[in-house]
Protein backbone atom coordinates (compact mmCIF):
# COMPACT_ATOMS: atom_id res chain seq x y z
CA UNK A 1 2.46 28.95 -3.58
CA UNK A 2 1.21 28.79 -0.22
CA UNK A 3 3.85 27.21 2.24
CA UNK A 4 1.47 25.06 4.24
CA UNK A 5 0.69 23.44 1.01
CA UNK A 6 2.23 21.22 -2.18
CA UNK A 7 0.98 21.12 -5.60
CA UNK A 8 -0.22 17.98 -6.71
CA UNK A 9 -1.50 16.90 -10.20
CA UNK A 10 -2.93 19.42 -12.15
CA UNK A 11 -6.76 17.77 -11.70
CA UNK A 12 -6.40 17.18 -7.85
CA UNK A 13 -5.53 20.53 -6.36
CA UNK A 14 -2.70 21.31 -3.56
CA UNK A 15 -2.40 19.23 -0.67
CA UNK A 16 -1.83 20.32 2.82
CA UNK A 17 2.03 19.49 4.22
CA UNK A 18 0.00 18.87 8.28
CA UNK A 19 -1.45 16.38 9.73
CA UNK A 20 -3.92 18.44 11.08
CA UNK A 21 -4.59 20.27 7.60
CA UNK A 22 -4.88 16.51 5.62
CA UNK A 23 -8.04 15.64 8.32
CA UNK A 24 -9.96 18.77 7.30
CA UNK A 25 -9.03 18.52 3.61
CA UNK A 26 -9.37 15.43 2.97
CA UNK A 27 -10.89 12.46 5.80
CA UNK A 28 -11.57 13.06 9.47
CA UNK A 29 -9.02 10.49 10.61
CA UNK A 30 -11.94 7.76 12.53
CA UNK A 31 -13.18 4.52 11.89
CA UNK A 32 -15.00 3.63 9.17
CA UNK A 33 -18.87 2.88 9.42
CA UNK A 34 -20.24 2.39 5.94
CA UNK A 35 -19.38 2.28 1.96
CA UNK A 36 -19.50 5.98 1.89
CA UNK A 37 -16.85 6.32 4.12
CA UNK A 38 -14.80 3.41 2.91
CA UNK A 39 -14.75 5.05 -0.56
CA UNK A 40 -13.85 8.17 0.77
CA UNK A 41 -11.04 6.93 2.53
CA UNK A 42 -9.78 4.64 -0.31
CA UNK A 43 -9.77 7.72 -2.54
CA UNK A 44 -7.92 10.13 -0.23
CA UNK A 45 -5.45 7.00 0.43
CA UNK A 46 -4.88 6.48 -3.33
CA UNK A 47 -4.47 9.80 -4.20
CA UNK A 48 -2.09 10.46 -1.39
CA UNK A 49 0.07 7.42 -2.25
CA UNK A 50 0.72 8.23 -6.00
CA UNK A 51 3.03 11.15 -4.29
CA UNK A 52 6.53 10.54 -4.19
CA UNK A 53 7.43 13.55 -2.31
CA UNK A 54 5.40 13.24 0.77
CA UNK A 55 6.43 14.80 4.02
CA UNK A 56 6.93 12.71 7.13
CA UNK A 57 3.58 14.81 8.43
CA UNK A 58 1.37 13.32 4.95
CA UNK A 59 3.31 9.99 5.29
CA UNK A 60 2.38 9.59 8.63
CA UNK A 61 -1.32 10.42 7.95
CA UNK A 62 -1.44 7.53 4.89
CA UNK A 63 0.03 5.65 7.15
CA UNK A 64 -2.48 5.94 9.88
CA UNK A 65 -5.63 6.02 7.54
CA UNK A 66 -4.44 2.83 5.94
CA UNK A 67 -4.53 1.18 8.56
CA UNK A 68 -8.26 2.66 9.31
CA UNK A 69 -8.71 1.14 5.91
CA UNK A 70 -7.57 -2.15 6.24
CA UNK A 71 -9.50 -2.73 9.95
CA UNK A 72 -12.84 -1.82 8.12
CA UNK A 73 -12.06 -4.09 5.16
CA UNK A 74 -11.03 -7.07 7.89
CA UNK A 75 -14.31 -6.86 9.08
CA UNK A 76 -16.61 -6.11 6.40
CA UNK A 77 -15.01 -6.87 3.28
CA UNK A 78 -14.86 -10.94 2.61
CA UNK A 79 -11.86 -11.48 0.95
CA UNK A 80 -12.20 -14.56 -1.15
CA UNK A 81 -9.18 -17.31 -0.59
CA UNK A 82 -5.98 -16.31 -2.43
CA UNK A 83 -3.45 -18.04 -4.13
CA UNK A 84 0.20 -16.40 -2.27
CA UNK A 85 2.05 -17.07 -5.66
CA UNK A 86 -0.41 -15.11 -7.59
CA UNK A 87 -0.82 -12.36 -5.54
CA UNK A 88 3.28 -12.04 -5.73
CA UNK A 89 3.27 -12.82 -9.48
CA UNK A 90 0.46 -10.04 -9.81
CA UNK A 91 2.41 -7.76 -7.49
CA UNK A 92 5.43 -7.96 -10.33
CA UNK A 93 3.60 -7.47 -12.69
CA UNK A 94 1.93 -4.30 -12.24
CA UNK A 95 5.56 -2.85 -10.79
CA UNK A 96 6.57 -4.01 -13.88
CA UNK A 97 9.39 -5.91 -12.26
CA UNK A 98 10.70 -9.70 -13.29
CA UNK A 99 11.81 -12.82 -11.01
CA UNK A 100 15.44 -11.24 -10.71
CA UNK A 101 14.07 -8.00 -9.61
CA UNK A 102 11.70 -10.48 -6.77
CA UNK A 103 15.41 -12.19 -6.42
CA UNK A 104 17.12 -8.18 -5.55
CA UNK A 105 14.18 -7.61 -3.14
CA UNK A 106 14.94 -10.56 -1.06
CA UNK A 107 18.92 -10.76 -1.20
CA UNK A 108 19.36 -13.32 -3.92
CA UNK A 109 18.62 -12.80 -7.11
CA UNK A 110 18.10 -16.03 -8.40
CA UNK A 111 15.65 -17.14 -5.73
CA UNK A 112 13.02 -14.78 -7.49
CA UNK A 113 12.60 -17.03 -10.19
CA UNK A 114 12.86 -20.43 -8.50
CA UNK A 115 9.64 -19.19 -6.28
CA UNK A 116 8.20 -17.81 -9.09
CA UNK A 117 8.70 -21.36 -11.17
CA UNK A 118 6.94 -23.17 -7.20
CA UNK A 119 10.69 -24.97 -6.88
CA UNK A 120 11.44 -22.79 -3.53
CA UNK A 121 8.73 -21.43 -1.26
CA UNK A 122 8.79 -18.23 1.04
CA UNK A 123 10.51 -18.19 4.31
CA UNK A 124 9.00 -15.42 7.24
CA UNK A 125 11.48 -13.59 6.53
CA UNK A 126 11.37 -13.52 2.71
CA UNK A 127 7.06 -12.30 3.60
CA UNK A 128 8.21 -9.39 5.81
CA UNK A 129 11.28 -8.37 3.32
CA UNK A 130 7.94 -8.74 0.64
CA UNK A 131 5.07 -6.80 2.86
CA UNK A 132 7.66 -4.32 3.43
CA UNK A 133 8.59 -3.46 0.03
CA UNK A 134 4.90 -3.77 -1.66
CA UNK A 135 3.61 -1.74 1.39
CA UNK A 136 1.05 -4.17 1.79
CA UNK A 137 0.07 -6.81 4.97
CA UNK A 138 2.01 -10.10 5.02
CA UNK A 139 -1.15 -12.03 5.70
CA UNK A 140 -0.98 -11.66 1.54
CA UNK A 141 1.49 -14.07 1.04
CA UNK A 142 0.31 -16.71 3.85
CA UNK A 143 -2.17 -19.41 2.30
């Protein structure tokens, strides 16, 4: 195998280990002007974040086209209003994780469920412990 590169799935092909190597691979590393683009982008950034085994160089790059990602969805993508508790109840679910797992995440374990069941809400603190983990933005979890 060729040391500048990994070997992902056997239907995706290797990925480069550089920064420099992910742009020309994969997406020019710019904003985002239209749907092409934006699909482009989401599939490089989905692809790249099924690895587990990413080096600080890839990392960094998901990281940086992410966030290319979410400022084109911020302004053309309407987002309809969102309900905070199902957005964290959906978040469980597809991690396959239950209120005392949500309870681990945030120091306390029975806390998951009582948020789950509406008795206790989230603090700031419990949102940033949340974005952090989910790798998603906090503005998720504010109504």
């Amino acid at each position: 195998m060729n040391p500048t590169t990994l070997q992902l799935n056997n239907h995706t092909g290797r990925i480069p280990k550089t920064f420099l190597g992910l742009q020309k691979k994969f997406y020019e590393l710019r904003p985002i002007h239209n749907k092409d683009d934006y699909e482009h982008a989401m599939e490089t950034a989905e692809e790249l974040s099924l690895r587990t085994d990413l080096t600080s160089e890839q990392a960094d790059y998901l990281e940086v086209l992410t966030t290319i990602i979410a400022e084109y969805e911020d302004k053309h993508i309407e987002m309809p209003n969102h309900d905070p508790q199902e957005i964290l109840k959906f978040l469980l679910e597809e991690n396959e994780m239950s209120g005392s797992d949500l309870g681990r995440i945030l120091g306390n374990r029975t806390l998951g469920p009582a948020i789950l069941r509406g008795e206790r809400s989230l603090s700031k603190k419990h949102i940033r412990k949340l974005a952090d983990y989910f790798s998603v933005s906090p503005a998720l979890f504010f109504r």
